[in-house]
N, C-alpha and C. Protein backbone atom coordinates (compact mmCIF):
# COMPACT_ATOMS: atom_id res chain seq x y z
N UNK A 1 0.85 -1.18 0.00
CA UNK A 1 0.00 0.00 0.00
C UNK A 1 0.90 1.24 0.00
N UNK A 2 0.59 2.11 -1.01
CA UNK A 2 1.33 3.70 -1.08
C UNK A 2 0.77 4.19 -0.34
N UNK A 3 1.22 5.15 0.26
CA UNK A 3 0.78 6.25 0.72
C UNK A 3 1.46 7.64 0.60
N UNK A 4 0.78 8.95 1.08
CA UNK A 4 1.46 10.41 0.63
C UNK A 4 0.93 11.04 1.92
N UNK A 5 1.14 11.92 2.60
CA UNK A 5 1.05 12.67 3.49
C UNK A 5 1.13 14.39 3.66
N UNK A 6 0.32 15.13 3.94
CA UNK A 6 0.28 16.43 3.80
C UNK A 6 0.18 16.78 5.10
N UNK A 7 0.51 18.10 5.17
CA UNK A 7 0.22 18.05 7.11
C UNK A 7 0.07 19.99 6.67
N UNK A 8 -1.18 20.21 7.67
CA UNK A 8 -1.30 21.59 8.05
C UNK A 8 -1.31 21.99 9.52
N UNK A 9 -2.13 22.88 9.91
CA UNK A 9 -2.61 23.54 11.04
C UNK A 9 -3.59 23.93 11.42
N UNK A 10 -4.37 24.33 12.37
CA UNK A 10 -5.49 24.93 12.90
C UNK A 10 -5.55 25.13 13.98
N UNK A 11 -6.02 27.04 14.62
CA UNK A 11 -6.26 27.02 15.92
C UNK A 11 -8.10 27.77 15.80
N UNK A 12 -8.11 26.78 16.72
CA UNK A 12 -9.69 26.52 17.18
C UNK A 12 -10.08 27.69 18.75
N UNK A 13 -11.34 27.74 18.99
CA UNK A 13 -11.83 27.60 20.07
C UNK A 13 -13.21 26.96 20.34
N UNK A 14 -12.92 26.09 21.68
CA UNK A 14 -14.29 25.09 21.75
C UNK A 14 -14.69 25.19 23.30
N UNK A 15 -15.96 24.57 23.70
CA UNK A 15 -15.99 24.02 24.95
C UNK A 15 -16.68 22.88 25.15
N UNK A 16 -16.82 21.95 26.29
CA UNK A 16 -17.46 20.94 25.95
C UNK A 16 -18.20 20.58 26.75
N UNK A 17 -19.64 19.61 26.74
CA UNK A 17 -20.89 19.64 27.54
C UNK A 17 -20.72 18.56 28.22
N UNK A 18 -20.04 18.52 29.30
CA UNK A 18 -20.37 17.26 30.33
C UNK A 18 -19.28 16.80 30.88
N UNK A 19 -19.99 16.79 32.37
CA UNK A 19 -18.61 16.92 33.40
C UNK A 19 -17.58 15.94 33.21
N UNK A 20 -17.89 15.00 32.36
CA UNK A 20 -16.31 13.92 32.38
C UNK A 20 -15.43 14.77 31.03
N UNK A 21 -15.58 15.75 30.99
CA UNK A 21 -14.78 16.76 30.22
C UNK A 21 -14.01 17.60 31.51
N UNK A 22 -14.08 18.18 32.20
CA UNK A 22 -13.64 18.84 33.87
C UNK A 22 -13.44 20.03 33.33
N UNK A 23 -12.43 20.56 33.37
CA UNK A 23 -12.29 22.20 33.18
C UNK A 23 -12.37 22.30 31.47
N UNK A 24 -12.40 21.54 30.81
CA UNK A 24 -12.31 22.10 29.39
C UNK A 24 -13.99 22.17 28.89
N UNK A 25 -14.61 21.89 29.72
CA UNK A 25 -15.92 22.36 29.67
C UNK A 25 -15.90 23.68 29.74
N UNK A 26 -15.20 24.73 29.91
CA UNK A 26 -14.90 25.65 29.92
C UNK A 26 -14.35 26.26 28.67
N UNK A 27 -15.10 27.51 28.23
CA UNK A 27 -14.07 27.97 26.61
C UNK A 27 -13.00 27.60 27.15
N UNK A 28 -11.99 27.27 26.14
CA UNK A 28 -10.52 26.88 25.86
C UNK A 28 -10.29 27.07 24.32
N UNK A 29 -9.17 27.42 23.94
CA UNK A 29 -8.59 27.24 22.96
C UNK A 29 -7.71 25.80 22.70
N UNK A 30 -7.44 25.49 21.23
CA UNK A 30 -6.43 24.29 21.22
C UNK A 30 -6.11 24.57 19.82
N UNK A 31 -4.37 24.14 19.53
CA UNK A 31 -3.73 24.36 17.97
C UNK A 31 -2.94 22.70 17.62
N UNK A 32 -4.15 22.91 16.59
CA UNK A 32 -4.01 21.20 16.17
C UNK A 32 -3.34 21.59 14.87
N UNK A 33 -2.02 20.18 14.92
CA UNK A 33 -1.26 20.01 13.72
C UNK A 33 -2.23 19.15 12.89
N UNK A 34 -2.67 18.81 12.06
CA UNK A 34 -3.06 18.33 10.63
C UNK A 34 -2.69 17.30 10.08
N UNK A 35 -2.53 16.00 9.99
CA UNK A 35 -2.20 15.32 8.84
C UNK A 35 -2.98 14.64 8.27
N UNK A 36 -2.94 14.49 6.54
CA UNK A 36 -3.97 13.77 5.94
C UNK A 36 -3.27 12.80 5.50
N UNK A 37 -3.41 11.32 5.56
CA UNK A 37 -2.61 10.66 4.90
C UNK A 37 -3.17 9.88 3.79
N UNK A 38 -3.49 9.40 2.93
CA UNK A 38 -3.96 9.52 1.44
C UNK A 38 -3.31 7.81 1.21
N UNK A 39 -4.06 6.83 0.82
CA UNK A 39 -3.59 5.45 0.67
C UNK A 39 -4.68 4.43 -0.56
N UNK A 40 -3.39 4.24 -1.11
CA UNK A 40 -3.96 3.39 -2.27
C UNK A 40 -3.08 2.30 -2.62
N UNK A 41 -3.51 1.35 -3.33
CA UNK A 41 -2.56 -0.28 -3.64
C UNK A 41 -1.56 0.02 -4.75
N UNK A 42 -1.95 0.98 -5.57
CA UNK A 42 -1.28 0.72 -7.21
C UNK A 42 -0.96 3.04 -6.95
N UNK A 43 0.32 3.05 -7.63
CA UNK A 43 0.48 4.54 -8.22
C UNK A 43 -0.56 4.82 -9.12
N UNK A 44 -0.67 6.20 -9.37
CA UNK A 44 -1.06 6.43 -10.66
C UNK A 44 0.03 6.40 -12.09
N UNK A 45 -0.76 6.69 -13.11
CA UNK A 45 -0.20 6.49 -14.15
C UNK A 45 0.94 7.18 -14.44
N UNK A 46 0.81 8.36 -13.19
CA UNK A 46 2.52 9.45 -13.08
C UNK A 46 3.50 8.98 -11.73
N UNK A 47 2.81 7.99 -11.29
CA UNK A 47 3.46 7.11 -10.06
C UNK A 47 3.44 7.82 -9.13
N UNK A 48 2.22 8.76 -8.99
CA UNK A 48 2.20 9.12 -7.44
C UNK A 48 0.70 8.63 -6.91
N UNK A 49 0.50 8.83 -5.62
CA UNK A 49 -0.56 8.17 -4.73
C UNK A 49 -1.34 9.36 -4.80
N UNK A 50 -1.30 11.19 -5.13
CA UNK A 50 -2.27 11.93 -5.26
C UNK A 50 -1.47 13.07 -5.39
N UNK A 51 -2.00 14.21 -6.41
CA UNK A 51 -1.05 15.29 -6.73
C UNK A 51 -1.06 15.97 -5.21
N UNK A 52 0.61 16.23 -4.90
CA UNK A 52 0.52 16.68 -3.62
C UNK A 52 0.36 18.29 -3.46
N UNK A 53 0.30 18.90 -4.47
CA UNK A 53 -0.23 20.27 -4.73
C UNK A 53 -1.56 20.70 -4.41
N UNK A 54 -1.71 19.41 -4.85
CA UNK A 54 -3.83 19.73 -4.53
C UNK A 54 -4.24 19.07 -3.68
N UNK A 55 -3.53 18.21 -2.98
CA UNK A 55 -3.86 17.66 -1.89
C UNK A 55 -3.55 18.51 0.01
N UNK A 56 -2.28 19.24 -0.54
CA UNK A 56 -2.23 20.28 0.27
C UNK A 56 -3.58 21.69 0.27
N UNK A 57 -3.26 22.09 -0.95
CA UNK A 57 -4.17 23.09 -1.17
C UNK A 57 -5.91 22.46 -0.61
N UNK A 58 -6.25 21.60 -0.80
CA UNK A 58 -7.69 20.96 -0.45
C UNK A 58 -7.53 21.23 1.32
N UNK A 59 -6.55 20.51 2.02
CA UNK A 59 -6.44 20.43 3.25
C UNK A 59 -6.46 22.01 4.11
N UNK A 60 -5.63 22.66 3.23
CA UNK A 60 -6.10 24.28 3.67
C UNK A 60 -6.77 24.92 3.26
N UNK A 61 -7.74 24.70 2.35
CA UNK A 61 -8.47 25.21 2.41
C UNK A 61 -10.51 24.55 3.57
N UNK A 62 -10.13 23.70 3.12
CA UNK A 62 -11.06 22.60 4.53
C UNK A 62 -10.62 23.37 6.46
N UNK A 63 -9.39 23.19 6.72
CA UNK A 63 -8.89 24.37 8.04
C UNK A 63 -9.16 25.43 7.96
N UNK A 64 -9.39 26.15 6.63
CA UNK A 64 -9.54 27.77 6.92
C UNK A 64 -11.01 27.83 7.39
N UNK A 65 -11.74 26.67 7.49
CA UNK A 65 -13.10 27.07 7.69
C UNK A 65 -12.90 27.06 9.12
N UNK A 66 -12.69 26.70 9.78
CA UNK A 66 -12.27 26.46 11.38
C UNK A 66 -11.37 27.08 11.63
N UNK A 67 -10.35 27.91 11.15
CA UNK A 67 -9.23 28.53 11.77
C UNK A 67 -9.47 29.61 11.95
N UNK A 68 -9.16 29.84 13.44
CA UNK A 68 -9.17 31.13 14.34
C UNK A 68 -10.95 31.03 14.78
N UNK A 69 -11.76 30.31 14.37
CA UNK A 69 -13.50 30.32 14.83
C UNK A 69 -13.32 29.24 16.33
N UNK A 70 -14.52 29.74 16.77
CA UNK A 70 -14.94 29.36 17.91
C UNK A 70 -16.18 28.32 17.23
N UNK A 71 -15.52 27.16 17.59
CA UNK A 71 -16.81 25.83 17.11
C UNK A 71 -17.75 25.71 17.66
N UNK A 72 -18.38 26.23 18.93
CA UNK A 72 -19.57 26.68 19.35
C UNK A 72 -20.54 27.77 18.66
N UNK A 73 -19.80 27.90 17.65
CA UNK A 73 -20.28 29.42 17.27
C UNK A 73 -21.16 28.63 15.58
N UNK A 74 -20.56 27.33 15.28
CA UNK A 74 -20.83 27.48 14.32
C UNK A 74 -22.13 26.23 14.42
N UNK A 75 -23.16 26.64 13.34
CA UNK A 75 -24.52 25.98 13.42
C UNK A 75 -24.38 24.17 13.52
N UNK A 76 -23.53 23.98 12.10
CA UNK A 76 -23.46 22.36 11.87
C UNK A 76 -23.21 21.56 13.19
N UNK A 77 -22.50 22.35 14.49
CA UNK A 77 -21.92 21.74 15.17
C UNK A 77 -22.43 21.63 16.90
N UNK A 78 -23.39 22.64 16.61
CA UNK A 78 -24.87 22.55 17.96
C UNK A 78 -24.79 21.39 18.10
N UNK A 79 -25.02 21.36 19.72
CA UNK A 79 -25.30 19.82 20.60
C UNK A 79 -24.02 18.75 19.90
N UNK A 80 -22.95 19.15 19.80
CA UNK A 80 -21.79 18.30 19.36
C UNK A 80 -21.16 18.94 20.16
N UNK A 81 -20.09 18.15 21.09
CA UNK A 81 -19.13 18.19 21.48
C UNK A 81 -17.52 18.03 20.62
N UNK A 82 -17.12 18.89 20.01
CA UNK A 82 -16.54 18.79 19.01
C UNK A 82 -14.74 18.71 19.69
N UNK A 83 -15.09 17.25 20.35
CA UNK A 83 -13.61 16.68 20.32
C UNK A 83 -12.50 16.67 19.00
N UNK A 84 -11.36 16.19 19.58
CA UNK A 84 -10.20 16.25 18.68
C UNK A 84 -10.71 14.90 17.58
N UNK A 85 -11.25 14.07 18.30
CA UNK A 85 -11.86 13.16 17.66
C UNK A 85 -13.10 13.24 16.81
N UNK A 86 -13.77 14.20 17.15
CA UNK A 86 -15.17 14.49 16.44
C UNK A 86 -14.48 15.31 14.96
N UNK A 87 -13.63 16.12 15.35
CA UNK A 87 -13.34 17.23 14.26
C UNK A 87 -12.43 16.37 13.39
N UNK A 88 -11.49 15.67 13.53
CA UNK A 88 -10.81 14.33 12.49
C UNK A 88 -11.58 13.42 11.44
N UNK A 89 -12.91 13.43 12.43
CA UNK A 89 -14.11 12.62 11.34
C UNK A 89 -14.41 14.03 10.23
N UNK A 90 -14.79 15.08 10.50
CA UNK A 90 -14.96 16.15 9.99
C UNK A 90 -14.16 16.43 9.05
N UNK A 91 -12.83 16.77 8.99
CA UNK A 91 -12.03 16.89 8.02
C UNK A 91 -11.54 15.74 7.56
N UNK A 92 -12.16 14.60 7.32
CA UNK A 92 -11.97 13.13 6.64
C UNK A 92 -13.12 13.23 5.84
N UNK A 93 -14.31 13.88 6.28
CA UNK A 93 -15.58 13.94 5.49
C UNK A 93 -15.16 14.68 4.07
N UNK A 94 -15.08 16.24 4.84
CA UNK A 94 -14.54 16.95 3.45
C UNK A 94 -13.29 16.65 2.68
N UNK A 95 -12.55 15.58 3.23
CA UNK A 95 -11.56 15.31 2.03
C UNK A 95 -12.06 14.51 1.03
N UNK A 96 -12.62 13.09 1.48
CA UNK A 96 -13.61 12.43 1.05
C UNK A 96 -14.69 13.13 -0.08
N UNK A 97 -15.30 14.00 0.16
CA UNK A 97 -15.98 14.95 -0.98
C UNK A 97 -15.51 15.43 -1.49
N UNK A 98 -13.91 16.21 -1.08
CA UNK A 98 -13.80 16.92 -2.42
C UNK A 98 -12.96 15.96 -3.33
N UNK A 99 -12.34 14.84 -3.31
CA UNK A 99 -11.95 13.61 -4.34
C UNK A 99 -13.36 12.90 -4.78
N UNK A 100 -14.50 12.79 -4.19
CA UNK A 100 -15.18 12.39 -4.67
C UNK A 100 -16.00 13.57 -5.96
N UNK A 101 -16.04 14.48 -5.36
CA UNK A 101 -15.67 15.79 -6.47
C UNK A 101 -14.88 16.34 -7.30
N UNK A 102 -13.96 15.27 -7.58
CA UNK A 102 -12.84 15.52 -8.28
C UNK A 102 -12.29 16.37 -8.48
N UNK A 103 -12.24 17.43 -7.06
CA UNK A 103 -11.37 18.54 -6.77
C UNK A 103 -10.33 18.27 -6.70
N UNK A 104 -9.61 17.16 -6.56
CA UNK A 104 -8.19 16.54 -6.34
C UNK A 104 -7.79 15.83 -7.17
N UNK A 105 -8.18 15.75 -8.29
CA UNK A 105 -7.83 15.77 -10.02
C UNK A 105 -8.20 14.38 -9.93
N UNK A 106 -8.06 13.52 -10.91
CA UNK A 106 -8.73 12.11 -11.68
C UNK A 106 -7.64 11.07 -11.02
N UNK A 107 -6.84 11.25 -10.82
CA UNK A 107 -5.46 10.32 -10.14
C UNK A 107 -6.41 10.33 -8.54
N UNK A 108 -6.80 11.06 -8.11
CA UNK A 108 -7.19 10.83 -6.76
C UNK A 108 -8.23 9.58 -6.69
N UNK A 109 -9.24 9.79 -7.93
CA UNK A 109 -9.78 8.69 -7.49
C UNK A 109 -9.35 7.15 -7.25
N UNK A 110 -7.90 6.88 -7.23
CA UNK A 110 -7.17 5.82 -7.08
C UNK A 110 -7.33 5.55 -5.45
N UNK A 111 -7.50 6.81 -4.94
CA UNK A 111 -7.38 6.34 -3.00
C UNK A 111 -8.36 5.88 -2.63
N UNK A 112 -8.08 5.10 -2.02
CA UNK A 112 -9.16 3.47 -1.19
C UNK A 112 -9.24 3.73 0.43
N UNK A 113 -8.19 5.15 0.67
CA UNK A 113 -8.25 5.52 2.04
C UNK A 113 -8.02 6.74 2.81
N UNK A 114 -8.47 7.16 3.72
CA UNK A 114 -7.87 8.18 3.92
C UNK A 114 -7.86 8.34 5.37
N UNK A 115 -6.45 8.91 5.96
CA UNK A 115 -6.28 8.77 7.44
C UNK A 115 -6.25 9.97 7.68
N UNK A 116 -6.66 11.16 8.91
CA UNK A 116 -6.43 12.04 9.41
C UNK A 116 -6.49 12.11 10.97
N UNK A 117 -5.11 12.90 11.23
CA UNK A 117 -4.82 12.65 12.73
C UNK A 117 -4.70 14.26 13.38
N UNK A 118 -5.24 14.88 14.12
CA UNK A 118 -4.86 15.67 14.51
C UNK A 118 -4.49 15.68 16.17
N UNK A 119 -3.07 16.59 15.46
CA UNK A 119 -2.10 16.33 17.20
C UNK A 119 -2.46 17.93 18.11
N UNK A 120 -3.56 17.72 19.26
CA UNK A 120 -3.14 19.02 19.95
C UNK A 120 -2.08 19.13 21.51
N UNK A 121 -1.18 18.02 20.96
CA UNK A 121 -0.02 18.52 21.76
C UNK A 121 1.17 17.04 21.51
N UNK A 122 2.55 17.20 22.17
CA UNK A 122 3.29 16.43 21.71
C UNK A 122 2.24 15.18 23.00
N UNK A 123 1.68 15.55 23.73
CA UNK A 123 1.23 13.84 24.69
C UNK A 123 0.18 13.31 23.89
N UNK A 124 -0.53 13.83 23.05
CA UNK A 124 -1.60 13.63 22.57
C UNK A 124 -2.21 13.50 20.88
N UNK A 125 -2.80 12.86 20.72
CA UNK A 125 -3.42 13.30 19.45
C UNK A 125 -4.34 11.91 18.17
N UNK A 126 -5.22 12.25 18.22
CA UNK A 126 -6.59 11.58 18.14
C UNK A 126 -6.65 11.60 16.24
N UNK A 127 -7.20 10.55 15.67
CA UNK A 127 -7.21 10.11 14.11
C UNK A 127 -8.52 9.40 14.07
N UNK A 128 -8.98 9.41 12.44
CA UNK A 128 -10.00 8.94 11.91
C UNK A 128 -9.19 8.33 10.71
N UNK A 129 -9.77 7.08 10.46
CA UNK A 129 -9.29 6.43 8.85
C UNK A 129 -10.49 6.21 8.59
N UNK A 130 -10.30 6.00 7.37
CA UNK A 130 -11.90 5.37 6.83
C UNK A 130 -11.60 5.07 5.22
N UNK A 131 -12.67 4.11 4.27
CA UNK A 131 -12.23 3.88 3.00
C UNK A 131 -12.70 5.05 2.43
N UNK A 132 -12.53 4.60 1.38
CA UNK A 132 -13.45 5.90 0.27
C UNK A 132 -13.58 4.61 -0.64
């Protein structure tokens, strides 16, 4: 299995509903590193696993919707507790659409997977895989 890897950033602000959360039930901020990792069996026909130009560019532009916002603030995400884990499924969704949108050119549709991990600190840091 190939794989390719892009990595960005995002700083958030969240809070979360229920006391086995403890003080981060409380606004808090958190700055999550990014990685998308992109996996398929066979190259493409230019022997890469996904143009990494547009695979970056997709990934920042998916963070700019969340960067510097307060995720309480935003509608989709009412009555969600928008863990490090909740928001990884989130930006696995929109990568997922925009290759399925062939925003990530015709070679993308070769990926059978896609992993995203976001780290908000060196002790920590929570991932979603899933096929496509």
């Amino acid at each position: 299995m190939y794989a390719l890897s892009v990595r960005d950033h995002m700083m958030i602000a969240h809070s979360f509903h229920s006391e086995v959360f403890g003080p981060a039930q409380s606004l808090h901020g958190a700055t999550y590193v990014v990685d998308a990792i992109f996996r398929r069996p066979d190259l493409d026909e230019h022997q890469l696993v996904i143009d990494i130009g547009l695979a970056s560019e997709a990934l920042k532009a998916i963070l700019a919707e969340f960067n510097y916002k307060n995720l309480d603030e935003i509608e989709a995400f009412k009555g969600f507790n928008t863990t490090t884990e909740f928001m990884a499924k989130v930006v696995f969704d929109r990568l997922k659409a925009a290759i399925e949108a062939g925003e990530l050119g015709e070679g993308a549709r070769g990926i059978t997977e896609i992993e995203v991990s976001l780290e908000e600190s060196h002790l920590a840091r929570a991932s979603y895989t899933g096929p496509l």
